[in-house]
Protein backbone atom coordinates (compact mmCIF):
# COMPACT_ATOMS: atom_id res chain seq x y z
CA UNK A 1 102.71 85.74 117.97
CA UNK A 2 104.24 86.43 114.62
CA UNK A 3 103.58 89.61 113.12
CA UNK A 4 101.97 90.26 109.13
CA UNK A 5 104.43 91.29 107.20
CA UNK A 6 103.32 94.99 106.44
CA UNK A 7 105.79 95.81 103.77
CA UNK A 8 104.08 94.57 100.63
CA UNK A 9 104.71 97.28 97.73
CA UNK A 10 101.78 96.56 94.56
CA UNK A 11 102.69 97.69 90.97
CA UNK A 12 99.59 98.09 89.86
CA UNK A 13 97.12 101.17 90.32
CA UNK A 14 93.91 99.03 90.85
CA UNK A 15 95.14 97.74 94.64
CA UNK A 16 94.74 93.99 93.46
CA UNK A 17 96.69 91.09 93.75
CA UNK A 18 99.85 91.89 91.23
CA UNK A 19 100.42 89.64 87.75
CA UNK A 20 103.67 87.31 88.82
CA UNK A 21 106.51 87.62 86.78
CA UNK A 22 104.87 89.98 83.81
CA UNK A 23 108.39 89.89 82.02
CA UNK A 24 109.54 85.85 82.76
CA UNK A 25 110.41 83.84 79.77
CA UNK A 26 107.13 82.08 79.01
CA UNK A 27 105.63 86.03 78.21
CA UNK A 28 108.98 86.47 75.83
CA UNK A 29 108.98 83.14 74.28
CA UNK A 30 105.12 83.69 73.90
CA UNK A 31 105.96 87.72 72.54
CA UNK A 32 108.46 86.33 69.83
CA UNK A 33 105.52 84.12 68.23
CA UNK A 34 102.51 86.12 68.62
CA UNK A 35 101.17 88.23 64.88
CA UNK A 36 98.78 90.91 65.56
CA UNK A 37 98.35 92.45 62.03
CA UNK A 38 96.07 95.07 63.31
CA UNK A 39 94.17 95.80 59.84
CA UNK A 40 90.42 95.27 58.73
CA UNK A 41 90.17 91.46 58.57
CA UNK A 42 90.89 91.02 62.04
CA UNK A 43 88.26 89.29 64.71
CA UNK A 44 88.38 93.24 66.56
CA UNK A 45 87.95 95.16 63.89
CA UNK A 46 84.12 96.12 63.79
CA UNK A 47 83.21 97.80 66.62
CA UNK A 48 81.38 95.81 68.97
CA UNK A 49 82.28 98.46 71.91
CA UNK A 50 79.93 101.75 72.64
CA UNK A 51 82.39 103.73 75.36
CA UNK A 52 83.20 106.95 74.43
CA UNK A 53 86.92 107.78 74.67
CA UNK A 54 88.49 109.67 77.40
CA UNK A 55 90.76 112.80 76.44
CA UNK A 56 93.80 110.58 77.77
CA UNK A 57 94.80 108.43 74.98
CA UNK A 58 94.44 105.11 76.63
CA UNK A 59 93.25 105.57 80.30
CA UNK A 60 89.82 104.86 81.01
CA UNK A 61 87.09 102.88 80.30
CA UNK A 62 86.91 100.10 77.91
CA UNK A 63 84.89 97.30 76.90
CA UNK A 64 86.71 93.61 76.94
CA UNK A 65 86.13 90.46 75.53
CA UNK A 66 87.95 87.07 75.38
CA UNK A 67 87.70 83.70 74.09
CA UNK A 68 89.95 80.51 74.00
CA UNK A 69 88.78 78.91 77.07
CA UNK A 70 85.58 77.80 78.55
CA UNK A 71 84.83 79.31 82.16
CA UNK A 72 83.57 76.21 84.31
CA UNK A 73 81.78 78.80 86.09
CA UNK A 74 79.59 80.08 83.52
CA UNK A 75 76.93 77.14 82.33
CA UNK A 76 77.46 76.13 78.53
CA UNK A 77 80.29 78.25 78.09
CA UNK A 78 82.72 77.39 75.39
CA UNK A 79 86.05 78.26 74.75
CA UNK A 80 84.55 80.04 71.23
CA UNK A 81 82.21 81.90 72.83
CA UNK A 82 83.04 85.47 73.73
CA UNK A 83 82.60 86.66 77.44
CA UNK A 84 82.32 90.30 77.30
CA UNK A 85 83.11 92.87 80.38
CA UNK A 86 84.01 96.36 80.89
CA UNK A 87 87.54 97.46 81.56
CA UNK A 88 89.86 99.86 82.94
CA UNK A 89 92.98 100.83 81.53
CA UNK A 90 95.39 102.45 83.59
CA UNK A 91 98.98 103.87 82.93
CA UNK A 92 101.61 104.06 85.92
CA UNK A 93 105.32 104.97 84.20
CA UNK A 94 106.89 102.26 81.84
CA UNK A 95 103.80 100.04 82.63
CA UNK A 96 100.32 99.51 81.64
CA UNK A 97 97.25 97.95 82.89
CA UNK A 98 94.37 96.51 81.90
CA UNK A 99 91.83 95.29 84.67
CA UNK A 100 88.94 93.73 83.33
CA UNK A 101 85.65 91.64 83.87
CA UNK A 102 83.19 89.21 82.52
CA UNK A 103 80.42 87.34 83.74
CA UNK A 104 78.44 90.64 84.12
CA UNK A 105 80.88 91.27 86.92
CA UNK A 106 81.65 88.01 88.73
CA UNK A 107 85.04 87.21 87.42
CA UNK A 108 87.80 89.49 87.13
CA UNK A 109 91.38 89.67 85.08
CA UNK A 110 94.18 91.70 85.28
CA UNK A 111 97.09 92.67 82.37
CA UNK A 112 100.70 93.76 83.15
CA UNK A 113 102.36 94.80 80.31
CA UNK A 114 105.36 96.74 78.76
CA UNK A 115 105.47 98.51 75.52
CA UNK A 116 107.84 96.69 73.17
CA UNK A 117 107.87 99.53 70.64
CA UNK A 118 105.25 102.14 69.46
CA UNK A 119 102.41 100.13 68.95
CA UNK A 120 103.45 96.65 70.92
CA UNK A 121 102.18 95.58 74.07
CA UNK A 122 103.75 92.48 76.19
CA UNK A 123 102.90 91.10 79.61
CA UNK A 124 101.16 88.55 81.26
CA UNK A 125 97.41 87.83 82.58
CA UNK A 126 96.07 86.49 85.85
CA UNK A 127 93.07 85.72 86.54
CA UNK A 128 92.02 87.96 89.89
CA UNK A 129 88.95 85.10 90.51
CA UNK A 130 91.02 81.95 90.13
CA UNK A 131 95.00 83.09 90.52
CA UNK A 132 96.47 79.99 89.74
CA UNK A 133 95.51 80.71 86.00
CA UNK A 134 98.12 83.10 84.33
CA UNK A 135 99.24 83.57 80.71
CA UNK A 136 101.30 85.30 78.94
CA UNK A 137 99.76 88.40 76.59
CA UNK A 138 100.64 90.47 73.47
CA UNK A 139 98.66 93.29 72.30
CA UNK A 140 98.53 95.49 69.57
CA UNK A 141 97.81 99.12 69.69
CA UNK A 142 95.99 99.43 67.23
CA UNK A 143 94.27 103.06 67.40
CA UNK A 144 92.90 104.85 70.80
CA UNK A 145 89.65 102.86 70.27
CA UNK A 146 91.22 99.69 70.00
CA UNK A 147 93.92 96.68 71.71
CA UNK A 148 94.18 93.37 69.77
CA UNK A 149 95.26 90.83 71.89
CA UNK A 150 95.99 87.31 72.12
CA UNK A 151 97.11 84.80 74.60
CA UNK A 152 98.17 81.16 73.94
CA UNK A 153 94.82 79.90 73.83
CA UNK A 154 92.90 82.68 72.13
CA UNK A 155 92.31 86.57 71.88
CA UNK A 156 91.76 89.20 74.87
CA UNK A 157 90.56 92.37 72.85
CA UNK A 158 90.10 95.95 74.08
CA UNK A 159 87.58 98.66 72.36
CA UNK A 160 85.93 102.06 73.13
């Protein structure tokens, strides 16, 4: 009888399955053409969010949305169409992450990601329902009420 091996360390605060690789070279070949301009004319910014912010900068509760793809799962989905969810964002050293849903709960994501300066955010996104679907991720801090982000297909946005 072979026994499990009990010595599996997770990064992340949630207790899920970890993002692979959040820093391999797909997420900083992706990070060195990614624009996130952060100002008025972008897709995120009018609210579309109603979660009042936490006294912690950015943990807590958020509202998500994301577009770019079409979940098979969801009938008549396309990849313009927004799926909204709630979200967690969570803070552990160096790292931050962003757990999120859509589907009114039935799929789930997760975001590892470093900051890459002030405002910059750079990881990579699996997909917690379907884990063979991961993606690189950059995200823009934009104020505490708001993340731009975008992946190679399409946006992943974060407001309160």
């Amino acid at each position: 009888m072979q026994q499990a091996n009990t010595n599996i360390v997770i990064r992340n605060p949630f207790g899920t399955m970890d993002v692979p690789a959040p820093n391999d070279r797909e997420v900083m070949d992706y990070a060195a053409i990614a624009k996130l301009g952060g100002d008025a004319a972008d897709v995120n910014a009018a609210a579309w969010a109603n979660i009042t912010a936490q006294s912690d900068p950015l943990d807590g509760i958020w509202a998500s949305r994301w577009n770019g793809g079409a979940d098979p799962t969801i009938a008549g989905d396309t990849p313009e169409a927004w799926k909204e969810g709630r979200a967690e964002v969570r803070v552990t050293g160096e790292r931050i992450f962003l757990r999120f849903d859509w589907d009114h709960g039935r799929r789930h994501g997760l975001i590892d990601a470093a900051r890459d300066g002030a405002a910059r955010l750079v990881g990579k996104y699996i997909n917690l329902t379907n884990p063979v679907i991961t993606r690189p991720w950059v995200g823009l801090l934009v104020d505490t009420a708001r993340i731009d982000g975008c992946f190679p297909n399409g946006r992943l946005d974060f407001r309160r």
